[in-house]
PDB file of N, CA and C in Angstrom:
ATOM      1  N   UNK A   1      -1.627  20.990  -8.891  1.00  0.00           N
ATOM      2  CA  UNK A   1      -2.880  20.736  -9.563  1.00  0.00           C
ATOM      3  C   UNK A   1      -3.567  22.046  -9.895  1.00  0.00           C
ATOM      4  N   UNK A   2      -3.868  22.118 -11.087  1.00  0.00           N
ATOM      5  CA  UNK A   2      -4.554  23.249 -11.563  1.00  0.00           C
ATOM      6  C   UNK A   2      -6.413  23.173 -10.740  1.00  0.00           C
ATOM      7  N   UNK A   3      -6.158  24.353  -9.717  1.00  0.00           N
ATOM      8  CA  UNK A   3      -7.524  24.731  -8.770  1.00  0.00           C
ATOM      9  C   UNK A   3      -8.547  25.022  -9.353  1.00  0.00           C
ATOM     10  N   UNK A   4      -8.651  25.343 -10.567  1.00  0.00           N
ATOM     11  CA  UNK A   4     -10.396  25.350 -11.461  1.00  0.00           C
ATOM     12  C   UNK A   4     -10.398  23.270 -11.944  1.00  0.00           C
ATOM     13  N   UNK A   5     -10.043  22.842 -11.686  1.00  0.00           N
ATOM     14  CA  UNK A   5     -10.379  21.372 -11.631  1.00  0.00           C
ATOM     15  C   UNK A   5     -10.559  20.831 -10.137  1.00  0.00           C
ATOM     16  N   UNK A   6     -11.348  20.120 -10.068  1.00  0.00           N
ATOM     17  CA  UNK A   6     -11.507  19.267  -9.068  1.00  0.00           C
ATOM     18  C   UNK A   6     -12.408  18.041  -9.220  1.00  0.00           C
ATOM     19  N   UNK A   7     -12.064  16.747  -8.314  1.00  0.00           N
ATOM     20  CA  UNK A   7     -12.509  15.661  -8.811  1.00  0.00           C
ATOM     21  C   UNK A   7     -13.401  15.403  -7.192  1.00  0.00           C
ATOM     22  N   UNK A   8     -14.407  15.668  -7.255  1.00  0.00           N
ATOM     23  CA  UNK A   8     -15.215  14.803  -6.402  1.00  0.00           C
ATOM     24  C   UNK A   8     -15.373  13.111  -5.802  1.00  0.00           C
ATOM     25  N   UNK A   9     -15.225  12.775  -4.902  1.00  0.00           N
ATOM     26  CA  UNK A   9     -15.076  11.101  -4.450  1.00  0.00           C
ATOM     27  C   UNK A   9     -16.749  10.702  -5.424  1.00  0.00           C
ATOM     28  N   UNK A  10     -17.197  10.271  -6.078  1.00  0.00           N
ATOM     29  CA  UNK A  10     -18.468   9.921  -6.548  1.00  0.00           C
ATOM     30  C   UNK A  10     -18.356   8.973  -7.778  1.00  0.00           C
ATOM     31  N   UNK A  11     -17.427   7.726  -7.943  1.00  0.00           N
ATOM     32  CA  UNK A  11     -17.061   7.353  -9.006  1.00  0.00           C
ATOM     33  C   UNK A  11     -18.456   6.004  -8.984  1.00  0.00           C
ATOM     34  N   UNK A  12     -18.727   5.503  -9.798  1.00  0.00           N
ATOM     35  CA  UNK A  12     -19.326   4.625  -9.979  1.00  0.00           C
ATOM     36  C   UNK A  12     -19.504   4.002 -11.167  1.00  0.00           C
ATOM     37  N   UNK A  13     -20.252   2.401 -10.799  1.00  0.00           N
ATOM     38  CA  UNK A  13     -20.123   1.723 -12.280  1.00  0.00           C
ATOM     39  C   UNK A  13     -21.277   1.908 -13.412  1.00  0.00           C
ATOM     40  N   UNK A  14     -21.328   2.618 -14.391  1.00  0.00           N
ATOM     41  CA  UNK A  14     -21.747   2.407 -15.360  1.00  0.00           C
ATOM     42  C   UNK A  14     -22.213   1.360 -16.241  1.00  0.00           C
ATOM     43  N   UNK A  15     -22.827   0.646 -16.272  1.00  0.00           N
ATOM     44  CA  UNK A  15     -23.129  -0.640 -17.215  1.00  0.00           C
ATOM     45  C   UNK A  15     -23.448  -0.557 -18.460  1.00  0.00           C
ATOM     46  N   UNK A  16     -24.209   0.434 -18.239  1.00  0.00           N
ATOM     47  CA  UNK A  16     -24.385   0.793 -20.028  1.00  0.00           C
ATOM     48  C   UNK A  16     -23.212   0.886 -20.855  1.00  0.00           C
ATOM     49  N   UNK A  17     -21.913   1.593 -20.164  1.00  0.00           N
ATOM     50  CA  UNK A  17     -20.783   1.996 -20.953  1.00  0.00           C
ATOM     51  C   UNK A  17     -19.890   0.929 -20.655  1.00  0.00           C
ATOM     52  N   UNK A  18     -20.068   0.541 -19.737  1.00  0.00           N
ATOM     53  CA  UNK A  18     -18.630  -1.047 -19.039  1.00  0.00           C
ATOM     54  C   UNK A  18     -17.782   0.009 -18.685  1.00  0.00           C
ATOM     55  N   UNK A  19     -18.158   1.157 -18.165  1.00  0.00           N
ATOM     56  CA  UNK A  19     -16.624   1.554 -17.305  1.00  0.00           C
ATOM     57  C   UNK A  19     -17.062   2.141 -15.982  1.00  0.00           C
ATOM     58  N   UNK A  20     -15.989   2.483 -15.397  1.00  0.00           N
ATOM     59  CA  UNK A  20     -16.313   3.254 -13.898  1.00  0.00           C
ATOM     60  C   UNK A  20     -16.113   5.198 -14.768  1.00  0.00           C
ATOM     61  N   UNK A  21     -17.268   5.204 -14.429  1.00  0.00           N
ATOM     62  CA  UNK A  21     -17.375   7.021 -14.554  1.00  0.00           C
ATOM     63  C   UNK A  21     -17.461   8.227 -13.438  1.00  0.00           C
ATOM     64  N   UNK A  22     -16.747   8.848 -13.460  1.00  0.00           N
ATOM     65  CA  UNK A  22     -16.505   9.732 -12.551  1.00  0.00           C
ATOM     66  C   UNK A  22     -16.559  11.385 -12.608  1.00  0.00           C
ATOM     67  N   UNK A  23     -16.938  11.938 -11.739  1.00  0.00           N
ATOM     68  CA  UNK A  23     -17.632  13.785 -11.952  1.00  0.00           C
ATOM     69  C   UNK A  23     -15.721  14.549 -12.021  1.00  0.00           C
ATOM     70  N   UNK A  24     -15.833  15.792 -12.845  1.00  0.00           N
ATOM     71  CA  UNK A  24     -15.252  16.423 -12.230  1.00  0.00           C
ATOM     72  C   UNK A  24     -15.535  18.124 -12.410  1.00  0.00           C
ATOM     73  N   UNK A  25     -15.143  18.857 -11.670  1.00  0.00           N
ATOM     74  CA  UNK A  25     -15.739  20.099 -11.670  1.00  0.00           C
ATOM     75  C   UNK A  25     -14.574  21.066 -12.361  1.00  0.00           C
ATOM     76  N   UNK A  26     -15.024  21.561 -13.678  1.00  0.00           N
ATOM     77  CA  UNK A  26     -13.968  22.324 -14.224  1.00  0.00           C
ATOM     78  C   UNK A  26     -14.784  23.942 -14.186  1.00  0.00           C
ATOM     79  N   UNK A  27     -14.093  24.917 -13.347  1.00  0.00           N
ATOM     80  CA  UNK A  27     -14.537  26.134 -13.154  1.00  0.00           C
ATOM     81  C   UNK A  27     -15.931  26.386 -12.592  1.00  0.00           C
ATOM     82  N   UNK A  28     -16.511  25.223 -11.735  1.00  0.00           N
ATOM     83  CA  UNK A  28     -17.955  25.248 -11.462  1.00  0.00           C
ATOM     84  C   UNK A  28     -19.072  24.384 -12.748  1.00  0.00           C
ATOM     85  N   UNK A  29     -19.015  23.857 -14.041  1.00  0.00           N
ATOM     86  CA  UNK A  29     -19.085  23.030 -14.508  1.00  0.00           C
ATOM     87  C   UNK A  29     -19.017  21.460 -14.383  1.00  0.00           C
ATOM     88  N   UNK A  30     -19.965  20.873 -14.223  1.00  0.00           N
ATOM     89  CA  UNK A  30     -19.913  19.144 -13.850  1.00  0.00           C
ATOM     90  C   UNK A  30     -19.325  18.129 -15.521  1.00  0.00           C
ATOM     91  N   UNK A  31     -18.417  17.786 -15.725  1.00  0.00           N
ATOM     92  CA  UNK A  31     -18.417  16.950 -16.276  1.00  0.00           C
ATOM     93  C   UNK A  31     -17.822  16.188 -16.214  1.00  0.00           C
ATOM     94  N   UNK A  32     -18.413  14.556 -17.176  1.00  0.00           N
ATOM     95  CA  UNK A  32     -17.891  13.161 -17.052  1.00  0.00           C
ATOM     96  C   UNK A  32     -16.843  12.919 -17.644  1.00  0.00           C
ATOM     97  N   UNK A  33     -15.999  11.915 -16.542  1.00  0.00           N
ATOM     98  CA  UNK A  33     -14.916  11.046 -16.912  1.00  0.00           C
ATOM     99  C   UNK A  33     -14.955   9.818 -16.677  1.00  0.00           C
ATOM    100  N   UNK A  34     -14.749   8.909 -17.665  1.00  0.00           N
ATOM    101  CA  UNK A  34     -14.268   7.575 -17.826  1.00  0.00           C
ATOM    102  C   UNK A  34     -13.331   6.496 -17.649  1.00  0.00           C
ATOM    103  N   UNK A  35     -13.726   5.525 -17.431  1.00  0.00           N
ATOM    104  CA  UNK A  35     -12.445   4.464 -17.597  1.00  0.00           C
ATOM    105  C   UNK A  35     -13.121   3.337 -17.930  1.00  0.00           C
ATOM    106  N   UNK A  36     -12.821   2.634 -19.050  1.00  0.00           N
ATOM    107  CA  UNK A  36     -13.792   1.150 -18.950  1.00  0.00           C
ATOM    108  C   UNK A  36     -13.084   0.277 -18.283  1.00  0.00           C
ATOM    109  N   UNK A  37     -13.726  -0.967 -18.001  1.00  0.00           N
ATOM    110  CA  UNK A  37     -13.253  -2.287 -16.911  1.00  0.00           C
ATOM    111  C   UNK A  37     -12.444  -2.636 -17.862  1.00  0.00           C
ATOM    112  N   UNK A  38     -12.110  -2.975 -18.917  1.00  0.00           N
ATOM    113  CA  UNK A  38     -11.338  -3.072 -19.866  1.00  0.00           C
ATOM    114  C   UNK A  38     -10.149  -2.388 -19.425  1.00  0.00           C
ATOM    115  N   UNK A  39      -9.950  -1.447 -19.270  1.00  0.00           N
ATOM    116  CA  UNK A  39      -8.807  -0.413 -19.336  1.00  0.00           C
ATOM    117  C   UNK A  39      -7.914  -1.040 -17.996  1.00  0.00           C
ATOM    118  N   UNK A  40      -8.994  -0.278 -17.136  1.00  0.00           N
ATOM    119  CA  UNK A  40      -8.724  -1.054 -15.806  1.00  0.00           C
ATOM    120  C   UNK A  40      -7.580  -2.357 -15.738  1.00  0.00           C
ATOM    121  N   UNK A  41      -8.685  -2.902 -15.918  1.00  0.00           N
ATOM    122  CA  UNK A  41      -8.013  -4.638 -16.065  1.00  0.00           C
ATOM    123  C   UNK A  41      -6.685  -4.811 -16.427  1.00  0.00           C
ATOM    124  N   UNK A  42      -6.272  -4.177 -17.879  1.00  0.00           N
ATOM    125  CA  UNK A  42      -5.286  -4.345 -18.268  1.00  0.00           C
ATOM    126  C   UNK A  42      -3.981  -3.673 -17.974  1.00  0.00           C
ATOM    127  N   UNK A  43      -4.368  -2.258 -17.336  1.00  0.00           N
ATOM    128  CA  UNK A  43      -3.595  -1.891 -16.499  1.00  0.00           C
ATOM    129  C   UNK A  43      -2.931  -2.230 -15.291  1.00  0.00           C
ATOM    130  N   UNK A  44      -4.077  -2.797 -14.476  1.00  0.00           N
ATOM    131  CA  UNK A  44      -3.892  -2.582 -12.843  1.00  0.00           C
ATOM    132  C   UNK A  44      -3.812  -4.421 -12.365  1.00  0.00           C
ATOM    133  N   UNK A  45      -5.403  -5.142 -13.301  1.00  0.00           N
ATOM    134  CA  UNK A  45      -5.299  -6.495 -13.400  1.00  0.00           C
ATOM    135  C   UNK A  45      -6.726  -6.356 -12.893  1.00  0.00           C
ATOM    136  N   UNK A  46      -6.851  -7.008 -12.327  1.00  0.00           N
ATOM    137  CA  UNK A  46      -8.529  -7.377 -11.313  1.00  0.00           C
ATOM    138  C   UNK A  46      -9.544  -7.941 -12.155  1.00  0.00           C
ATOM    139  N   UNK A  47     -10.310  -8.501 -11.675  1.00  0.00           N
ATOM    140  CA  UNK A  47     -11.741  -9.231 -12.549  1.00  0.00           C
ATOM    141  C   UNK A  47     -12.808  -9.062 -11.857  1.00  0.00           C
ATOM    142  N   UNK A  48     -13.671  -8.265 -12.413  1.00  0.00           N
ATOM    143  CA  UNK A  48     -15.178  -7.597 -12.254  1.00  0.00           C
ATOM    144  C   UNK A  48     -15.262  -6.206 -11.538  1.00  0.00           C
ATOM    145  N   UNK A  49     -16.602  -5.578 -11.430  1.00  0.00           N
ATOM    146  CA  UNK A  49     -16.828  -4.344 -10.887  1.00  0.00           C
ATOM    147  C   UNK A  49     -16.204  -4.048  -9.793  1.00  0.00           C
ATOM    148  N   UNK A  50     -16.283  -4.700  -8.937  1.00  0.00           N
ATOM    149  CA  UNK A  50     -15.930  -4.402  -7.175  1.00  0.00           C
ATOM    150  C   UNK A  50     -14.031  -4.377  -7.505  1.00  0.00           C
ATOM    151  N   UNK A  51     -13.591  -5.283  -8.210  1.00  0.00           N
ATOM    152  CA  UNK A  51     -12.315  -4.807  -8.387  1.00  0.00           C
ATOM    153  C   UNK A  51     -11.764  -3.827  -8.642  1.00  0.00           C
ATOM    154  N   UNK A  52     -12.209  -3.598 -10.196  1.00  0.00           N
ATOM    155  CA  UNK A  52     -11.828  -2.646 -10.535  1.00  0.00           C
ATOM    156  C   UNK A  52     -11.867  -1.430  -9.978  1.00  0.00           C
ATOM    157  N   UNK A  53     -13.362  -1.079  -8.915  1.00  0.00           N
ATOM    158  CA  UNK A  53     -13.821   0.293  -8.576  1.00  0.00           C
ATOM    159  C   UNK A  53     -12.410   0.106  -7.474  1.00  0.00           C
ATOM    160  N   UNK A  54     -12.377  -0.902  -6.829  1.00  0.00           N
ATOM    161  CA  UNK A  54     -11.034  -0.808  -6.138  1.00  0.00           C
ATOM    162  C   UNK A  54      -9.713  -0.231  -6.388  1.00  0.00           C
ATOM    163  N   UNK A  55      -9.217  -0.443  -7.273  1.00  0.00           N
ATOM    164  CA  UNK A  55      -8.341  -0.504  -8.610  1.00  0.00           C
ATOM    165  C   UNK A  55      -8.557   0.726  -8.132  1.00  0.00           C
ATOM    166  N   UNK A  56      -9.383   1.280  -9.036  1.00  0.00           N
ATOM    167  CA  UNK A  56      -9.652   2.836  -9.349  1.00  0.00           C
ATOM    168  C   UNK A  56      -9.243   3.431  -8.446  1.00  0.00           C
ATOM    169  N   UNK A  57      -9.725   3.086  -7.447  1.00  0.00           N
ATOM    170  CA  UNK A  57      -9.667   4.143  -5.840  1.00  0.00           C
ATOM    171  C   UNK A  57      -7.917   4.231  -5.612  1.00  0.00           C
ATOM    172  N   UNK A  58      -7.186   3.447  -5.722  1.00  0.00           N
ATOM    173  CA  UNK A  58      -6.225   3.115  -4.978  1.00  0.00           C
ATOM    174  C   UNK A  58      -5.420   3.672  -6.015  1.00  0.00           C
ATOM    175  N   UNK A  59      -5.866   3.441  -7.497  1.00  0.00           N
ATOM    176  CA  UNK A  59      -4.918   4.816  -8.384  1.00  0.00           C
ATOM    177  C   UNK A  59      -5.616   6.244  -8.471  1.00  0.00           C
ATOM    178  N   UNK A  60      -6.063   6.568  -7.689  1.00  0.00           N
ATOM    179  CA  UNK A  60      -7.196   7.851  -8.159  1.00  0.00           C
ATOM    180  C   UNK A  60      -5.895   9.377  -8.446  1.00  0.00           C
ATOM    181  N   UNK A  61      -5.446   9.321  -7.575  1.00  0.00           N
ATOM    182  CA  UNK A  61      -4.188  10.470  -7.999  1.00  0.00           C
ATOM    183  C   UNK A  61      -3.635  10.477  -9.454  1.00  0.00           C
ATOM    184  N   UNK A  62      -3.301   9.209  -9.540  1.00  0.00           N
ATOM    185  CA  UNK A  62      -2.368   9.259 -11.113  1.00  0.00           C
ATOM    186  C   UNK A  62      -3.610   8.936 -12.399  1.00  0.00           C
ATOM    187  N   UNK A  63      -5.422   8.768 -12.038  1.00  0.00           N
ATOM    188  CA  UNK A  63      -5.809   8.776 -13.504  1.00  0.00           C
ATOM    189  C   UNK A  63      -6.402   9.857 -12.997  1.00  0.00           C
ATOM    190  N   UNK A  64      -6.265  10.510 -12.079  1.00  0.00           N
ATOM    191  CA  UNK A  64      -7.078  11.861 -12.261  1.00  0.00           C
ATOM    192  C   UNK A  64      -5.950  13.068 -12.781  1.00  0.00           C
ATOM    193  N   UNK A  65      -5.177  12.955 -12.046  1.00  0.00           N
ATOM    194  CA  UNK A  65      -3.685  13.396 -13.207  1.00  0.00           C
ATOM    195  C   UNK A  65      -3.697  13.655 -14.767  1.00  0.00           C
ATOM    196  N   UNK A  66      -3.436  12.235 -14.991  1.00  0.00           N
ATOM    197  CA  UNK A  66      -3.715  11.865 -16.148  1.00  0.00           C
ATOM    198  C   UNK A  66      -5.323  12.432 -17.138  1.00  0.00           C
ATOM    199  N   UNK A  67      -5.948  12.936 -16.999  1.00  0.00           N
ATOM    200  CA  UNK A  67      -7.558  13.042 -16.897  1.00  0.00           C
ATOM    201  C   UNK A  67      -7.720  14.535 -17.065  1.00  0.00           C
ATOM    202  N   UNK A  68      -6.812  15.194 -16.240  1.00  0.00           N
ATOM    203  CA  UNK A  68      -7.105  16.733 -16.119  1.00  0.00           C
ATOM    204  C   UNK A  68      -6.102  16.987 -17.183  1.00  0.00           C
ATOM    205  N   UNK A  69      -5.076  15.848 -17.994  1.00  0.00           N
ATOM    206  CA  UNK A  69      -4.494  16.991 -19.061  1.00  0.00           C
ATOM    207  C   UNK A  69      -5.409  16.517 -20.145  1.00  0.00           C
ATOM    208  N   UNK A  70      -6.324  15.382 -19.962  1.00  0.00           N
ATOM    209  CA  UNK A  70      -7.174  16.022 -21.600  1.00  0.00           C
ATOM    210  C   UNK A  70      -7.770  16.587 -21.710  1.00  0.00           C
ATOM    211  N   UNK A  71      -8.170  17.251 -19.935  1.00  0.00           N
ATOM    212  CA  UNK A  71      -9.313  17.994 -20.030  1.00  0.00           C
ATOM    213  C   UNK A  71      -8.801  19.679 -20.723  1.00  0.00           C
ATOM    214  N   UNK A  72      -7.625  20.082 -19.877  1.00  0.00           N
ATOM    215  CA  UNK A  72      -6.473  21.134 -20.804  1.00  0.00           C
ATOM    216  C   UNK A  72      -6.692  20.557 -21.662  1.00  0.00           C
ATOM    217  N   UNK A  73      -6.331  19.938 -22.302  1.00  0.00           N
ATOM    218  CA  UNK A  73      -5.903  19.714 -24.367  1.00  0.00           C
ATOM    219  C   UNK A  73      -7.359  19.606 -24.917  1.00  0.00           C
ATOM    220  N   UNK A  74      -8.670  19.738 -24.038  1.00  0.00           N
ATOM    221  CA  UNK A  74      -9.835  19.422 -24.508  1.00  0.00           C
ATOM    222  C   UNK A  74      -9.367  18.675 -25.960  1.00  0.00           C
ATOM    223  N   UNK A  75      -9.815  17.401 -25.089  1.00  0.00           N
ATOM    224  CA  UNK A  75      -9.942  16.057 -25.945  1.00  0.00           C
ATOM    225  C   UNK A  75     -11.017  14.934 -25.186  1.00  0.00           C
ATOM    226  N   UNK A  76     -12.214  15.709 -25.435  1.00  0.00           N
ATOM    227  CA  UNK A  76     -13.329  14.870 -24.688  1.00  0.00           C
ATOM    228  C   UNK A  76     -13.787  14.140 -26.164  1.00  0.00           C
ATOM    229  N   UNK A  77     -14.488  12.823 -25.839  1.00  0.00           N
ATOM    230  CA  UNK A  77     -15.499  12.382 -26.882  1.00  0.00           C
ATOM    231  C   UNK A  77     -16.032  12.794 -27.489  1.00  0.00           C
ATOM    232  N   UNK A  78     -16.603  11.758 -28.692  1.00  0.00           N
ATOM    233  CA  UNK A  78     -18.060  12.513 -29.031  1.00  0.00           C
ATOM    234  C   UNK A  78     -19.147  12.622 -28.183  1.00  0.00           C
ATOM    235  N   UNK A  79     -19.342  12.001 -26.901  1.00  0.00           N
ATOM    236  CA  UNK A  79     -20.347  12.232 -25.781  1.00  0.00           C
ATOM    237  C   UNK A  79     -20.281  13.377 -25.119  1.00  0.00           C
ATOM    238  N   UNK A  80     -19.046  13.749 -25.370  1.00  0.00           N
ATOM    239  CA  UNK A  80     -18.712  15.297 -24.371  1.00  0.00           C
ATOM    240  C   UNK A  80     -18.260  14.774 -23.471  1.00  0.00           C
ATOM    241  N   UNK A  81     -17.684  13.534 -23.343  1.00  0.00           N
ATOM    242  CA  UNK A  81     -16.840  12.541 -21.865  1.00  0.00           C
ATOM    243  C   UNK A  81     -15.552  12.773 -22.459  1.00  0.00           C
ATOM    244  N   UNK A  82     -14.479  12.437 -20.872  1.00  0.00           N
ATOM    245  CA  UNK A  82     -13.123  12.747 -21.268  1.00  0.00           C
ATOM    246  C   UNK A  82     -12.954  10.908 -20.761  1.00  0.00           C
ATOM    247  N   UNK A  83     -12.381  10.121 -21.987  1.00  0.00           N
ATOM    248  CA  UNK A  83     -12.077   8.405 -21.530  1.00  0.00           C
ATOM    249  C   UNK A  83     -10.979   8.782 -21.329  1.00  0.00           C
ATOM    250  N   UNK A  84     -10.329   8.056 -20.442  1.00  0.00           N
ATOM    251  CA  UNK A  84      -9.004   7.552 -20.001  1.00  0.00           C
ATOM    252  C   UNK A  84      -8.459   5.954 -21.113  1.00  0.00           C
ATOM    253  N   UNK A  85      -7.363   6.164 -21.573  1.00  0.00           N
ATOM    254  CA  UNK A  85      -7.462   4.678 -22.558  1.00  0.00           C
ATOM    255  C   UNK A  85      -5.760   3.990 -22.183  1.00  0.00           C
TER     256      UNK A  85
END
């Protein structure tokens, strides 16, 4: 794992966006990452918040993986968020 990334345990649900959003620290920099319940779901399966944040937890290695190469390929949103899709 590239050591100027790191992902803090602090994921939580978002409602405004419908996803679980999560911190990560690139070189001392805080920024957001995504996943909507949508995504979730169709990946992993589960139905509603408490699932999914479950979900999440129990894959956290492979979408934070996944997560730190868009953050390399900087391919964040137009929010300045990096989604997971």
């Amino acid at each position: 794992m590239n050591q100027a990334i790191q992902f803090p345990d602090r994921e939580e649900w978002d409602e405004r966006h419908n996803a679980i959003c999560f911190p990560a620290l690139v070189n001392g920099f805080q920024i957001t990452c995504a996943i909507s319940g949508k995504t979730v779901a169709s990946r992993y399966g589960g139905d509603g918040v408490n699932k999914w944040l479950e979900l999440f937890r129990a894959h956290r290695w492979d979408l934070e993986e996944e997560v730190q190469d868009l953050i390399l390929d900087e391919q964040e949103g137009d929010q300045g968020w990096f989604w997971l899709s």
